[in-house]
Protein backbone atom coordinates (compact mmCIF):
# COMPACT_ATOMS: atom_id res chain seq x y z
CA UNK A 1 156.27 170.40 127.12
CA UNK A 2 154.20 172.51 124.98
CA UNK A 3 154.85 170.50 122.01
CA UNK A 4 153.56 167.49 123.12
CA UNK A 5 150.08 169.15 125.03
CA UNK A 6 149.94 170.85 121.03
CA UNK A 7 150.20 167.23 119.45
CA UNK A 8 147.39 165.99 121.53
CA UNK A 9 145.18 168.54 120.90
CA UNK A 10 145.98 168.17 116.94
CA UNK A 11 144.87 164.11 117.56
CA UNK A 12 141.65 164.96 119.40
CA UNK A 13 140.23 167.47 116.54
CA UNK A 14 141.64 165.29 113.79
CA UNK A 15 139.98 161.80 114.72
CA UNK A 16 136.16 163.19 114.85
CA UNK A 17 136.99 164.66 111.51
CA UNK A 18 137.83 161.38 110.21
CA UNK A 19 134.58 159.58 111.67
CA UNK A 20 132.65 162.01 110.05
CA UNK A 21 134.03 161.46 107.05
CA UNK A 22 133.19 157.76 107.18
CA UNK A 23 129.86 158.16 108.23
CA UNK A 24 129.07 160.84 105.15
CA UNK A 25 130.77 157.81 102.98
CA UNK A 26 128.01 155.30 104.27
CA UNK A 27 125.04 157.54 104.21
CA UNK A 28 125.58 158.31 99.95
CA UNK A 29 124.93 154.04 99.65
CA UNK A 30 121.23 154.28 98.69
CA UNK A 31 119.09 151.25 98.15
CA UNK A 32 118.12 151.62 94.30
CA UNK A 33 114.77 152.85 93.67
CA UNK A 34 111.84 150.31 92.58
CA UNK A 35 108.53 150.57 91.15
CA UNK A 36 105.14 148.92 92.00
CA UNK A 37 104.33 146.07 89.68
CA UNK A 38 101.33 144.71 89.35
CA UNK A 39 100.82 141.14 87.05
CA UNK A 40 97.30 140.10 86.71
CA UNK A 41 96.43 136.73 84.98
CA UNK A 42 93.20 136.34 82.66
CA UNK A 43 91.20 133.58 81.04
CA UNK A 44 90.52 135.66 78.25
CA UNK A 45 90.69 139.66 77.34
CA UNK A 46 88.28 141.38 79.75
CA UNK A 47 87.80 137.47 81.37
CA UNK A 48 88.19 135.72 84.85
CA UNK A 49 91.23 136.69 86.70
CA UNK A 50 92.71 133.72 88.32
CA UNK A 51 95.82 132.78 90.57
CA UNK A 52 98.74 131.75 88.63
CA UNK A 53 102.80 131.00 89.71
CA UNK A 54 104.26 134.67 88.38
CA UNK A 55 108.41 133.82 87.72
CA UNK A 56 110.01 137.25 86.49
CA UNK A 57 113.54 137.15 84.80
CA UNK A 58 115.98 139.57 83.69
CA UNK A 59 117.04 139.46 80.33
CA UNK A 60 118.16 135.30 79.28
CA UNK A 61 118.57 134.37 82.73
CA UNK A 62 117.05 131.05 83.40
CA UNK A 63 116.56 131.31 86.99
CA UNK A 64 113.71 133.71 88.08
CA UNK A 65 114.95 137.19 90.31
CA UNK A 66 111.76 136.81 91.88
CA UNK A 67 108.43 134.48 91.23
CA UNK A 68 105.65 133.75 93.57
CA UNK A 69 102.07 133.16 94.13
CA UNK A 70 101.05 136.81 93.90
CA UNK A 71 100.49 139.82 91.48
CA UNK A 72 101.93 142.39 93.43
CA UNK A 73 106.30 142.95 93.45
CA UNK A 74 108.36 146.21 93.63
CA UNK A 75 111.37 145.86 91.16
CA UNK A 76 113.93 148.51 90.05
CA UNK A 77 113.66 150.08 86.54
CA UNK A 78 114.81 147.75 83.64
CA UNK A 79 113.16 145.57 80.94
CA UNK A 80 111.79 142.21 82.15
CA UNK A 81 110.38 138.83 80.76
CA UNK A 82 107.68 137.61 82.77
CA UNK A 83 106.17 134.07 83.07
CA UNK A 84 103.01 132.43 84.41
CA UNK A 85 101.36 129.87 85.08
CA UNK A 86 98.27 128.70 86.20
CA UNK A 87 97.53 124.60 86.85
CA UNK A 88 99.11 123.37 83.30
CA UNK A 89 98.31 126.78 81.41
CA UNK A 90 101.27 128.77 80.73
CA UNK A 91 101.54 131.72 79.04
CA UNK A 92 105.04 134.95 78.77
CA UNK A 93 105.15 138.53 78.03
CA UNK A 94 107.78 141.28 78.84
CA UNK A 95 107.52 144.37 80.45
CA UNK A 96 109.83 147.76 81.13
CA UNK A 97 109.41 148.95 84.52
CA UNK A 98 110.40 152.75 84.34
CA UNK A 99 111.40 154.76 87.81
CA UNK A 100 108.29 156.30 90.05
CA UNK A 101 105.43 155.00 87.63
CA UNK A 102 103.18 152.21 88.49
CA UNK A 103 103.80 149.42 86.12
CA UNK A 104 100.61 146.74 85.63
CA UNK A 105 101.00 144.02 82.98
CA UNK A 106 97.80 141.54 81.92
CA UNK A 107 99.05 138.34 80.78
CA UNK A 108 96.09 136.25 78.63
CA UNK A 109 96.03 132.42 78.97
CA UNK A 110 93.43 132.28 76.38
CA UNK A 111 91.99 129.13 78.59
CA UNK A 112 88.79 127.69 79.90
CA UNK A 113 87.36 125.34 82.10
CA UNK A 114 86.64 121.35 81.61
CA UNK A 115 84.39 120.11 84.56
CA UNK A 116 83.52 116.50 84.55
CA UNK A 117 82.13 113.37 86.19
CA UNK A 118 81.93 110.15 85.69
CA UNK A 119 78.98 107.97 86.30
CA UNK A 120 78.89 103.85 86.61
CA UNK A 121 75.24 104.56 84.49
CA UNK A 122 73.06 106.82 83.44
CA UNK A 123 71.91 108.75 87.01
CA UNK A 124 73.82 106.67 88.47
CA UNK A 125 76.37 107.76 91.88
CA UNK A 126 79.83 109.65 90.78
CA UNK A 127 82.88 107.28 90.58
CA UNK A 128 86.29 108.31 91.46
CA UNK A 129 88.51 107.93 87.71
CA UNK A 130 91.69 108.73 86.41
CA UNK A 131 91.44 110.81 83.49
CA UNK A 132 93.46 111.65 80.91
CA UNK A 133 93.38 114.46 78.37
CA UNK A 134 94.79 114.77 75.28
CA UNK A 135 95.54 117.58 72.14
CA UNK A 136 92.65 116.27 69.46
CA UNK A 137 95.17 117.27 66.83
CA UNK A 138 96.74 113.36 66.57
CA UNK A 139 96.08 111.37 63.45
CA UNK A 140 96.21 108.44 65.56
CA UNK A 141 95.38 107.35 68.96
CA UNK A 142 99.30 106.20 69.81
CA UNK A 143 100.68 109.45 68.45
CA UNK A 144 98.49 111.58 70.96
CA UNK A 145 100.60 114.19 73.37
CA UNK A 146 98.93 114.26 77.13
CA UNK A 147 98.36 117.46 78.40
CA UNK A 148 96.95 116.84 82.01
CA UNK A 149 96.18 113.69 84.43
CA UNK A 150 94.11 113.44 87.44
CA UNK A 151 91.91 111.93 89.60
CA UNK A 152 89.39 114.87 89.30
CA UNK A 153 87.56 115.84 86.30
CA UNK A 154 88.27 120.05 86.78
CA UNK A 155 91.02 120.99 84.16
CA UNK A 156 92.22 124.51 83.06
CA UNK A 157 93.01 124.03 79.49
CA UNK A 158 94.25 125.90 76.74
CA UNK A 159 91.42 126.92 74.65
CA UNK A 160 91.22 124.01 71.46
CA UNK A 161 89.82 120.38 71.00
CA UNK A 162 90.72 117.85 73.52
CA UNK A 163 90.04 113.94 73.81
CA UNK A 164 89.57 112.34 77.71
CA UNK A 165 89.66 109.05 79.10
CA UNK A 166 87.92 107.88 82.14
CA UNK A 167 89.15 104.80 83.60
CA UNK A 168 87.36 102.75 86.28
CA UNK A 169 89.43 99.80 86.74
CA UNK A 170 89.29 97.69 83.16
CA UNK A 171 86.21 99.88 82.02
CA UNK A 172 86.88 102.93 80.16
CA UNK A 173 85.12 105.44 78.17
CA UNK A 174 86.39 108.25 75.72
CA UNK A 175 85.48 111.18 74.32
CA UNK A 176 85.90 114.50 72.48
CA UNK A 177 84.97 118.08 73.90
CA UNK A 178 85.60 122.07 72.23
CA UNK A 179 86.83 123.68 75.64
CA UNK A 180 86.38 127.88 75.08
CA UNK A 181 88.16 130.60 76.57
CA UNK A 182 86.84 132.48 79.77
CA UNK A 183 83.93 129.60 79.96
CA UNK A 184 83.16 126.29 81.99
CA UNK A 185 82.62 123.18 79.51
CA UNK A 186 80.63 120.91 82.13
CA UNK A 187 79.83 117.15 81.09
CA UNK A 188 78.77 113.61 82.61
CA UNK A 189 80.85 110.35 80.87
CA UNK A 190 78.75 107.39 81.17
CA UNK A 191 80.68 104.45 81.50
CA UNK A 192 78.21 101.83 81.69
CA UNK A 193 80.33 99.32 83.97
CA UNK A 194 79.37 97.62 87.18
CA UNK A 195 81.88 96.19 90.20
CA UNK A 196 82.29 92.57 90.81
CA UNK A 197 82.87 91.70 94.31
CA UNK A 198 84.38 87.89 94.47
CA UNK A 199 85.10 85.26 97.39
CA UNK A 200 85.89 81.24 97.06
CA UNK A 201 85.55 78.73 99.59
CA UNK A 202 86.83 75.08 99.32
CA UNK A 203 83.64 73.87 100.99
CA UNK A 204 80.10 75.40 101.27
CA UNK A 205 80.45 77.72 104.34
CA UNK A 206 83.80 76.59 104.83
CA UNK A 207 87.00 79.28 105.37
CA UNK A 208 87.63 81.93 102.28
CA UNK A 209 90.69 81.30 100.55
CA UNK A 210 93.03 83.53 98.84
CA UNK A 211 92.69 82.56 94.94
CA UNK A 212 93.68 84.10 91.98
CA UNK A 213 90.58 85.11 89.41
CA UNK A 214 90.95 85.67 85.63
CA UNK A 215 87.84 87.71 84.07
CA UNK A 216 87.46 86.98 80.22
CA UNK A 217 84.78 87.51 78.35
CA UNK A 218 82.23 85.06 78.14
CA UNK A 219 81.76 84.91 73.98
CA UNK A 220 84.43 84.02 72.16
CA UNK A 221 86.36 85.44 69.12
CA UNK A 222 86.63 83.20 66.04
CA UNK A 223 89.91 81.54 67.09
CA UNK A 224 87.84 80.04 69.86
CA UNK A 225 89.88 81.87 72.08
CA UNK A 226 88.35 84.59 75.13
CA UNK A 227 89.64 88.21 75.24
CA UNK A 228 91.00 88.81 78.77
CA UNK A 229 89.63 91.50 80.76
CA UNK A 230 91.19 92.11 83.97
CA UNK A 231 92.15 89.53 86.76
CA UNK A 232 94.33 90.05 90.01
CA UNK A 233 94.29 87.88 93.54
CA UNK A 234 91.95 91.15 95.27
CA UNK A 235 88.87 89.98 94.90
CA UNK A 236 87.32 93.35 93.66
CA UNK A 237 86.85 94.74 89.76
CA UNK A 238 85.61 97.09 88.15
CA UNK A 239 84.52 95.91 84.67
CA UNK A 240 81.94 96.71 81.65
CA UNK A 241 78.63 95.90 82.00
CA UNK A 242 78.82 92.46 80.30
CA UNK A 243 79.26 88.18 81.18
CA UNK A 244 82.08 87.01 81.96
CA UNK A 245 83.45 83.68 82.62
CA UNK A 246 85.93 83.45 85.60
CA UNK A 247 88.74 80.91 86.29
CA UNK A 248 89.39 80.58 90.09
CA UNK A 249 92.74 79.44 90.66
CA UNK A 250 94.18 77.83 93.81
CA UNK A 251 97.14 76.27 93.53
CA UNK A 252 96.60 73.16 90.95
CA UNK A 253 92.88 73.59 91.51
CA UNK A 254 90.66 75.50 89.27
CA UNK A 255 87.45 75.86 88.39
CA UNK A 256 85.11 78.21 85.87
CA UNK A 257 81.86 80.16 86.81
CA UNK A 258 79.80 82.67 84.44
CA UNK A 259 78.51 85.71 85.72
CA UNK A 260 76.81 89.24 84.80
CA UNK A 261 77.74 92.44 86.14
CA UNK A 262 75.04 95.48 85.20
CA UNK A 263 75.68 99.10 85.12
CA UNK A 264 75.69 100.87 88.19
CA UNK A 265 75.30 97.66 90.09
CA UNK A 266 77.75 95.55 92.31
CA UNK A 267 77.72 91.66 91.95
CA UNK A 268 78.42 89.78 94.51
CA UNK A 269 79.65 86.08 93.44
CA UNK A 270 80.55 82.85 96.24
CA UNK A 271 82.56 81.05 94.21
CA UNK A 272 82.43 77.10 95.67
CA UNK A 273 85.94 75.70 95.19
CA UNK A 274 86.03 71.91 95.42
CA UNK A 275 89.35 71.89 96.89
CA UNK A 276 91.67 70.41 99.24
CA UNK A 277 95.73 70.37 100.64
CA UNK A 278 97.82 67.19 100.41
CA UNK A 279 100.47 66.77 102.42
CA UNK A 280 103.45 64.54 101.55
CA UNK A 281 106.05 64.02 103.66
CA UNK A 282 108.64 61.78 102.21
CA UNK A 283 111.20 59.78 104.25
CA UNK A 284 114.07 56.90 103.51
CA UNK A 285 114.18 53.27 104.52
CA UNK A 286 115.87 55.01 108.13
CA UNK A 287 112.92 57.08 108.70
CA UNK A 288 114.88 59.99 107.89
CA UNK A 289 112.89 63.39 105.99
CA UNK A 290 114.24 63.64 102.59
CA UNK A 291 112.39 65.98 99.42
CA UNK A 292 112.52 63.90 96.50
CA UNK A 293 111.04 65.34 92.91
CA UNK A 294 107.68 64.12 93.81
CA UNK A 295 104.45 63.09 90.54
CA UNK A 296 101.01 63.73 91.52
CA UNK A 297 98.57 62.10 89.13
CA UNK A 298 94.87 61.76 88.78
CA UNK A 299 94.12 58.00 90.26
CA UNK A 300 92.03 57.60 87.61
CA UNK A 301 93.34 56.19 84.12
CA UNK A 302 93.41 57.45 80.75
CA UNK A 303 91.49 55.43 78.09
CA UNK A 304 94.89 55.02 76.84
CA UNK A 305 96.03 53.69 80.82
CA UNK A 306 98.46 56.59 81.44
CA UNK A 307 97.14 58.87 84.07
CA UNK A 308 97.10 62.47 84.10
CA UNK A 309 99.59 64.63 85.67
CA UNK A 310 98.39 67.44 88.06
CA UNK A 311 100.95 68.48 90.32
CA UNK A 312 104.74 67.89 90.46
CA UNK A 313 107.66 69.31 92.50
CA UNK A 314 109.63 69.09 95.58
CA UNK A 315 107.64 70.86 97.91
CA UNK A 316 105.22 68.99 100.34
CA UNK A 317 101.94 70.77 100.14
CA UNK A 318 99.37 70.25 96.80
CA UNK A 319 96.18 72.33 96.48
CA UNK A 320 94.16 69.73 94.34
CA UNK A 321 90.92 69.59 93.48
CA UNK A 322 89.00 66.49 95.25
CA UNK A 323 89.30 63.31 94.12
CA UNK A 324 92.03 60.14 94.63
CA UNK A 325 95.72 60.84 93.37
CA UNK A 326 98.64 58.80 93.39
CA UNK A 327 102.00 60.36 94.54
CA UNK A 328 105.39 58.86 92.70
CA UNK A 329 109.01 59.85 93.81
CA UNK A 330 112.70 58.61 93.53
CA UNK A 331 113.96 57.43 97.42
CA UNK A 332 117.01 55.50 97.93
CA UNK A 333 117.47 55.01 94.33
CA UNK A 334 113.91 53.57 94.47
CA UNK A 335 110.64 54.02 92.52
CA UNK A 336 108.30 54.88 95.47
CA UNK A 337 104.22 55.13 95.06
CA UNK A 338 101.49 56.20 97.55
CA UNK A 339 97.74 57.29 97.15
CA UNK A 340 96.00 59.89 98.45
CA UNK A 341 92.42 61.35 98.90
CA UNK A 342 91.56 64.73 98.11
CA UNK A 343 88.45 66.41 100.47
CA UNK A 344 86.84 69.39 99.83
CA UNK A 345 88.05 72.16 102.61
CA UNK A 346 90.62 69.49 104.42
CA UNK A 347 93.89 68.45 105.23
CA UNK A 348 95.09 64.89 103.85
CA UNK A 349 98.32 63.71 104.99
CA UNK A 350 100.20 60.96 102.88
CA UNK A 351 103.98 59.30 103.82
CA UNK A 352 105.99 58.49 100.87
CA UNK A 353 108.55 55.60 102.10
CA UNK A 354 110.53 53.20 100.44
CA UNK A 355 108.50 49.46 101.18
CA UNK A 356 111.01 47.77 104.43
CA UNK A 357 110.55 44.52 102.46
């Protein structure tokens, strides 16, 4: 009996023993020690700090142990390669961060600032351009590498020589600037372009129709041919100041106008579109719809008595300009023929049927 109260004793003394035994084996696992470090970015030696994406690594490893949008982080003692970046500047060093000392690391980006606008003219209201910048240091224009893109003219840039392009729709303008580290390079690009603002009607205060517009320039080159400038079905361009001639096209309709845009100005050009629809409906001896391959020609005859060809296809709506056509087709193994008149802004409807003689 005395045995077993002794063995019960013996388990109650030895089982807090072995707790605390545990518990000293959890308290000696100490978070390692770290160090304040503090990464500042500059434009230059003694220059403008400025906020930069810091990425540190540890030894070659390619992904960063820590990075963020700060310059202060508490690491444990080793060596360290540091990265940052600021906008499209980057720019490395390395560091050792040693126990208990305060570690503070400068990196130079050896950068500046290149702060531009670009104007329609002279004075004129700010536009809203994509520019592009590139390294000065190509022989040719191809062969230049782009450094930075935007739709705002504030770049951080390496300090060096540097060519931009402003674009404004189909005008453009280029040019070379020195940017300087730790200062602000500020500059206006003149552009000297205008905005055309275009709208057709088939008839004079008639409905606007949606046309497609080719802008060339109004001299020509030697080989009698224009240099195309820009076109689109919008309506709205931004060109150099210049003439122009435009081609309106609206189906087989089209027609030319000459214009002038000025710098700084918009034009505003009503383009008058002689135009109409015709409608063909075709149909066999039984009245029934068929879609032959239909011939639209000018009613009018060559001097050599063949007509002109405008239109052709198996569709049933034309967009012609005004004037008398004659519509040929195939029905029933027949040569069919109809006319057809053309009014500016309207609707002509024409059946194409076999004749019931």
């Amino acid at each position: 009996m005395n045995y077993w109260v002794l063995s019960f004793v013996c388990v109650l003394l030895v089982a807090p023993l072995r707790a605390q035994e545990g518990s000293g084996d959890e308290d000696s696992e100490e978070e390692p020690e770290t160090s304040v470090v503090n990464i500042r970015t500059l434009l230059a030696e003694g220059g403008e700090e400025v906020p930069s994406m810091v990425s540190i690594f540890e030894g070659e490893e390619i992904k960063p142990l820590v990075s963020g949008m700060r310059t202060r982080f508490e690491l444990p003692p080793g060596e360290y390669r540091v990265a940052v970046k600021a906008r499209d500047v980057e720019a490395s060093d390395t560091m050792v961060v040693k126990a208990e000392v305060e570690t503070e690391l400068i990196i130079v980006l050896d950068a500046g600032y290149l702060r531009l606008r670009s104007l329609a003219a002279e004075g004129g209201a700010e536009l809203e351009t994509h520019y592009e910048v590139y390294k000065a240091d190509a022989l040719l224009p191809e062969t230049r590498k782009r450094f930075a893109a935007g739709r705002t003219g504030d770049f951080l840039l390496p300090a060096g020589s540097y060519v931009v392009t402003s674009k404004w729709g189909a005008a453009e303008v280029e040019q070379t600037f020195d940017v300087v580290a730790n200062q602000i390079v500020k500059e206006d690009l003149i552009l000297n372009a205008g905005s055309l603002l275009l709208s057709t009607e088939l008839a004079d205060g008639g409905e606007k129709v949606r046309v497609y517009y080719d802008v060339s320039e109004a001299e020509t080159a030697l080989d009698g041919n224009r240099k195309r400038v820009t076109g689109g079905s919008g309506g709205q361009f931004q060109v150099p100041a210049g003439k122009y001639l435009l081609t309106t096209t609206w189906g087989r309709a089209s027609t030319e106008t000459e214009v002038e845009v000025k710098a700084g100005e918009m034009t505003n050009e009503k383009i008058l579109m002689p135009a109409g629809l015709l409608n063909v409906t075709s149909v066999n001896a039984a009245g029934e719809p068929v879609e032959p391959f239909l011939s639209i020609y000018d009613a009018e005859k060559l001097i050599d008595g063949s007509r002109k060809r405008v239109s052709a296809g198996t569709t049933a709506d034309h967009q012609l300009l005004v004037g008398e056509y004659v519509i040929e087709g195939t029905i029933d193994d027949e040569e069919v023929r109809a006319r057809g008149v053309v009014r500016p802004g309207e609707r002509t409807e024409v059946i194409l049927a076999p004749d019931p003689s």
